[in-house]
Protein backbone atom coordinates (compact mmCIF):
# COMPACT_ATOMS: atom_id res chain seq x y z
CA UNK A 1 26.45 -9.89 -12.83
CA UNK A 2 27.49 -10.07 -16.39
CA UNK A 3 30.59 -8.30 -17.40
CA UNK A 4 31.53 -5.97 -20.43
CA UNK A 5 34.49 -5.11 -22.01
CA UNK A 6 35.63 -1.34 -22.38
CA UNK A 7 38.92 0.51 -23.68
CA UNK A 8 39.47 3.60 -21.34
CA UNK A 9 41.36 6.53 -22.32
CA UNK A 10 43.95 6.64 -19.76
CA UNK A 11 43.71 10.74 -20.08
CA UNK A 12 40.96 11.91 -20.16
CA UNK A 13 38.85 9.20 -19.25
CA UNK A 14 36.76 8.66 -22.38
CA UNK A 15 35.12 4.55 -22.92
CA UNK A 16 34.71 3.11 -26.02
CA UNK A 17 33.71 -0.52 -26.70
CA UNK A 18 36.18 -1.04 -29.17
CA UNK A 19 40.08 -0.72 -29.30
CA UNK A 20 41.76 2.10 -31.45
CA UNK A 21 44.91 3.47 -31.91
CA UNK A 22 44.18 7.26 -31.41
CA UNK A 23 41.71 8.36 -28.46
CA UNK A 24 38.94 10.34 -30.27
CA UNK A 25 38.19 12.58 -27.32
CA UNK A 26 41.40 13.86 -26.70
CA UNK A 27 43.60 12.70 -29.26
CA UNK A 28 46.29 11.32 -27.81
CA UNK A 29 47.69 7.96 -29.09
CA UNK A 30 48.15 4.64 -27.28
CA UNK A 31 45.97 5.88 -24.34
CA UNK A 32 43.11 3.01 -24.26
CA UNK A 33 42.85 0.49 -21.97
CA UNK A 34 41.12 -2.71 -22.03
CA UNK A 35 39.32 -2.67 -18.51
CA UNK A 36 36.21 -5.20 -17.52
CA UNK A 37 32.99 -3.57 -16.57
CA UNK A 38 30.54 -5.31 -14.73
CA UNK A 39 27.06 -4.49 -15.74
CA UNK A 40 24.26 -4.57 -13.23
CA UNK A 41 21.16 -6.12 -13.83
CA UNK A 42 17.97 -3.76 -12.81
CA UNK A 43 16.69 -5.81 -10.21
CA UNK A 44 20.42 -6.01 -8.68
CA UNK A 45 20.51 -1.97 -9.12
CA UNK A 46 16.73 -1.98 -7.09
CA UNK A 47 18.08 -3.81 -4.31
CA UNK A 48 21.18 -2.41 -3.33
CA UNK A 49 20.63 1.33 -3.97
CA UNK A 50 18.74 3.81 -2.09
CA UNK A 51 16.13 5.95 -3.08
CA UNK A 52 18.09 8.54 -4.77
CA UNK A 53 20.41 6.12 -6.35
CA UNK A 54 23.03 6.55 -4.47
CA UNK A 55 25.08 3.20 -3.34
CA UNK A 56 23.09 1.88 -0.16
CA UNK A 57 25.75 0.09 2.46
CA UNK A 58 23.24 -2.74 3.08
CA UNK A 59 20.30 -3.83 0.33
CA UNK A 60 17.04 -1.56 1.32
CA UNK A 61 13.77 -3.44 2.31
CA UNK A 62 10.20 -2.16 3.03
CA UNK A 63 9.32 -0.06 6.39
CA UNK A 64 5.97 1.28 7.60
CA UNK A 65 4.66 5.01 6.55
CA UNK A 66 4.33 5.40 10.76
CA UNK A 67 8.27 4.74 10.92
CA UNK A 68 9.46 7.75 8.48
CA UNK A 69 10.93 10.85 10.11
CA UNK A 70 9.49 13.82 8.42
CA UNK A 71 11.07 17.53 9.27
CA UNK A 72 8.64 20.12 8.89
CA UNK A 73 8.98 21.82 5.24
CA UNK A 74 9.19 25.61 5.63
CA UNK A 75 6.74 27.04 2.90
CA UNK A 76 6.03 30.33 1.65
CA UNK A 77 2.60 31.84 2.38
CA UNK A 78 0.95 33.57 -1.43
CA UNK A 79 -1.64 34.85 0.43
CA UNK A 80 -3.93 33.46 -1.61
CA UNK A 81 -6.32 31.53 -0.06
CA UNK A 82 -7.44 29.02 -1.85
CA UNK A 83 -3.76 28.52 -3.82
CA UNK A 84 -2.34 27.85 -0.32
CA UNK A 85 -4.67 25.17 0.21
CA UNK A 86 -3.90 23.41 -2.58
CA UNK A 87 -0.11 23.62 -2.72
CA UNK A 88 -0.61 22.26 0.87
CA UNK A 89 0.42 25.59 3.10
CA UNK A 90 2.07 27.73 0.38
CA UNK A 91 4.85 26.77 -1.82
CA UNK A 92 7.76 24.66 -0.74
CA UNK A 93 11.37 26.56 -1.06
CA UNK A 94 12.98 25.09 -3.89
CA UNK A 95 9.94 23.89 -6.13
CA UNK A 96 8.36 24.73 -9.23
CA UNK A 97 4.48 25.22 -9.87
CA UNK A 98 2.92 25.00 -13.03
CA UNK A 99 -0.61 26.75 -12.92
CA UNK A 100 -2.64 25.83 -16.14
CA UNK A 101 -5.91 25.77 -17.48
CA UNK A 102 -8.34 25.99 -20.16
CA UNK A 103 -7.33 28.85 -22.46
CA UNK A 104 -9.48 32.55 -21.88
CA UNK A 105 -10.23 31.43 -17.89
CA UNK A 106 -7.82 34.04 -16.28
């Protein structure tokens, strides 16, 4: 892990990588900080976070498609046939479909 230098504004939290006088978020004189940042390297961030990047407690390693839980997605019927079938049972609460084709078709 390599390590960076930042000045913190002590109020109101704003990071600059040099020193200055006057905080130019806030304003407020004699504020920053010199604090050491360490900087993780990409395949350090890959192994120890999960999927959403969230901090993992232990680094995350392969498992089989047969061992993931699923929970049955509750989806919303169109009544359209043939849309149904290929949003794969209607559309999922929560998601966003964009429909498109060649201009003059619909």
């Amino acid at each position: 892990m390599k390590t960076k230098t930042l000045y913190v504004c002590q109020q109101c939290g704003y990071s600059q990588p040099r020193w200055a006088g006057k905080c130019p978020s806030c304003g407020e004189w004699n504020t920053l900080v010199e604090e050491q940042q360490k900087k993780i390297t990409a395949v350090e961030e890959r192994r120890f976070t999960g999927l959403h990047g969230a901090a993992a407690p232990t680094p995350s390693h392969p498992i089989l498609l047969a061992q993931i839980q699923r929970e049955p997605e509750e989806r919303l019927v169109t009544g359209i046939g043939e849309l149904d079938r290929v949003l794969g049972g209607g559309i999922m609460r929560g998601s966003l479909i964009l429909v498109g084709g060649d201009p003059g078709i619909g």
